[in-house]
N, C-alpha and C. Protein backbone atom coordinates (compact mmCIF):
# COMPACT_ATOMS: atom_id res chain seq x y z
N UNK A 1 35.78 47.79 17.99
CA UNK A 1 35.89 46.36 18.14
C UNK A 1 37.35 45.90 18.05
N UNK A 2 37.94 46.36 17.18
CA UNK A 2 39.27 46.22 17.12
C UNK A 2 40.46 46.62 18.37
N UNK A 3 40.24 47.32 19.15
CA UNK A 3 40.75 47.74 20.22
C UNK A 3 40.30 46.70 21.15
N UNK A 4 39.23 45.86 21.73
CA UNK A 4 38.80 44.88 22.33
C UNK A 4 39.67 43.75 21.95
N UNK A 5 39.73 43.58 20.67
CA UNK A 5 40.38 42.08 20.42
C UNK A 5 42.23 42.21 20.52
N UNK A 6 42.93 43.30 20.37
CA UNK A 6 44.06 43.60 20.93
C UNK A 6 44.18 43.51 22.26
N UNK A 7 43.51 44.25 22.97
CA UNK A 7 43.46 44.29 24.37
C UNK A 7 43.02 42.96 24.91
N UNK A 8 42.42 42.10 24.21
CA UNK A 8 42.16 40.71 24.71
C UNK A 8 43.75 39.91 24.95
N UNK A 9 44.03 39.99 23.51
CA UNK A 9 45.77 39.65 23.34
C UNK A 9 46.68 39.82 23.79
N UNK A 10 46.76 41.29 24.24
CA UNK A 10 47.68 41.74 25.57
C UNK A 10 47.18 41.01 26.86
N UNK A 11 46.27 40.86 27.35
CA UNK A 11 45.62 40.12 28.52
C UNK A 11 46.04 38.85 28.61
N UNK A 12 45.73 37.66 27.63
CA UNK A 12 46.30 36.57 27.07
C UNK A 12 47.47 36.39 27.15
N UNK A 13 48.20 37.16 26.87
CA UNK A 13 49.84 37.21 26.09
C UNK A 13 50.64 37.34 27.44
N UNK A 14 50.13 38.18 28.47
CA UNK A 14 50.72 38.81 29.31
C UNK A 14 50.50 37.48 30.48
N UNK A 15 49.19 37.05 30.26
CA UNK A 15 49.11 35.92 31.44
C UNK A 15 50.04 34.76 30.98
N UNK A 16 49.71 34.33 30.08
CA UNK A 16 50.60 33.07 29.46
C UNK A 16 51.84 33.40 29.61
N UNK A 17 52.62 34.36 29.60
CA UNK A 17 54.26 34.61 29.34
C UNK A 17 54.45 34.81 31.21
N UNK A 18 53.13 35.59 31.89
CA UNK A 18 53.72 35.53 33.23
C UNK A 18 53.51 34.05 33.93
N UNK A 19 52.85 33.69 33.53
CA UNK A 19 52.78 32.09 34.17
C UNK A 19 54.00 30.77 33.69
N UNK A 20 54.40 31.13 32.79
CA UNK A 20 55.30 30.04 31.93
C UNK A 20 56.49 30.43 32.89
N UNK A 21 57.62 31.11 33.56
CA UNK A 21 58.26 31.01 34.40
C UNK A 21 58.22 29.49 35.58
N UNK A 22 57.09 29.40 36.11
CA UNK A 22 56.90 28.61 37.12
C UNK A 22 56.95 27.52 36.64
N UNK A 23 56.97 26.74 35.59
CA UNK A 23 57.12 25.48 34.65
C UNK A 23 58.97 25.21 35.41
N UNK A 24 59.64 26.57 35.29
CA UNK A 24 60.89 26.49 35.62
C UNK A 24 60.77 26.37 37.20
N UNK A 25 60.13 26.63 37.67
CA UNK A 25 60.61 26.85 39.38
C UNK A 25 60.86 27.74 39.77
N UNK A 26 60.38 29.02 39.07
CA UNK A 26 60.47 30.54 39.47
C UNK A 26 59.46 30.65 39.84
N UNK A 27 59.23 31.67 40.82
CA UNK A 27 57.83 32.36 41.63
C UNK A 27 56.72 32.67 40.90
N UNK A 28 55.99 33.24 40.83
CA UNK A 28 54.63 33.93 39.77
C UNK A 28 55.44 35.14 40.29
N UNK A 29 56.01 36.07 41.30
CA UNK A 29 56.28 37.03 41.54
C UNK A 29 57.39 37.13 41.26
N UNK A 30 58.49 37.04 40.46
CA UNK A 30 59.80 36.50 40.07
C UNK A 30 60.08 37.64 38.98
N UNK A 31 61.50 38.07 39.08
CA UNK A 31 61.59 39.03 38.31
C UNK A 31 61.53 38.66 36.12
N UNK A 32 61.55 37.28 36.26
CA UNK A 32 61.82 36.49 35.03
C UNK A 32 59.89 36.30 34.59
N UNK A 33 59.19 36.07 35.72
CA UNK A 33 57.94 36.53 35.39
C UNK A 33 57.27 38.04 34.77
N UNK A 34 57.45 38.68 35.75
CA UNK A 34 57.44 40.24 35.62
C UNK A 34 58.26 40.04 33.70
N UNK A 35 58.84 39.64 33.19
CA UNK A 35 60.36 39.84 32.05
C UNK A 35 59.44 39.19 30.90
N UNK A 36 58.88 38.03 31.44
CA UNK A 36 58.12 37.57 30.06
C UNK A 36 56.93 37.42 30.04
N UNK A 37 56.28 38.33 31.03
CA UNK A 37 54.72 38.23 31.17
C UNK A 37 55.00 39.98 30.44
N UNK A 38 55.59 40.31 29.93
CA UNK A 38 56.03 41.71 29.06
C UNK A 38 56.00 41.45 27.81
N UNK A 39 57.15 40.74 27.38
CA UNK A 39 57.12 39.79 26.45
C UNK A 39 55.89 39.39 25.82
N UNK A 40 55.13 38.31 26.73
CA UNK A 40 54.09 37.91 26.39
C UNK A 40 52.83 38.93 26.18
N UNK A 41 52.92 39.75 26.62
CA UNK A 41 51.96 40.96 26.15
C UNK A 41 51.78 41.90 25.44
N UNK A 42 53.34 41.67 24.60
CA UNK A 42 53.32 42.51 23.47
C UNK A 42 53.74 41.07 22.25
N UNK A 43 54.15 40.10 22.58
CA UNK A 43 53.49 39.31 21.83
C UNK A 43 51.90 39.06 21.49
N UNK A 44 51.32 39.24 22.27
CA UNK A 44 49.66 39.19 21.88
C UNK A 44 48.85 40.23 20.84
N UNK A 45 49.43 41.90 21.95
CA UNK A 45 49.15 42.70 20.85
C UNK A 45 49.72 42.49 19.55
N UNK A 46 50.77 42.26 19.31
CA UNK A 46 51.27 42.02 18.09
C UNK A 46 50.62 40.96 17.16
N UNK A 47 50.22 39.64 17.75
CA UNK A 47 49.66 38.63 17.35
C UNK A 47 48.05 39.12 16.58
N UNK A 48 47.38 39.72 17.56
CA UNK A 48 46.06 40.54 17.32
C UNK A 48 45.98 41.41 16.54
N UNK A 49 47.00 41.76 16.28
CA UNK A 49 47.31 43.17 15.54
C UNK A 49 47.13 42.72 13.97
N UNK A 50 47.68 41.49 14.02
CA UNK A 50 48.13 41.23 12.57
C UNK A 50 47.22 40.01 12.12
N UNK A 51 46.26 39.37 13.38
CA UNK A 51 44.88 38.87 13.03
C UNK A 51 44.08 39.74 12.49
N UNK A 52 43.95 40.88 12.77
CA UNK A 52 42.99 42.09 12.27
C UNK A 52 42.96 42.34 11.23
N UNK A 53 44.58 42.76 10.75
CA UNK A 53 44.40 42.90 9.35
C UNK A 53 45.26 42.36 8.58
């Protein structure tokens, strides 16, 4: 179960950080997307990680 709710977070983390670029006027395909949709996906796992325990 615990592997589900990380992997949710990375999913989450990774969409939210790749979508927040375009707020700026960068592409969804943009190398600053790709940069913090990374970001944002190890922000999640991390986030999940430390919801767990």
């Amino acid at each position: 179960m615990d592997k589900k709710i990380i992997f949710l977070g990375m999913l989450v983390g990774s969409t939210i950080g790749g979508y927040l670029p375009t707020f700026f006027g960068a592409g969804v395909f943009s190398i600053s997307s790709v940069i913090f949709g990374a970001v944002g996906g190890l922000l999640g796992i991390w986030l999940s990680w430390r919801m767990i325990n």
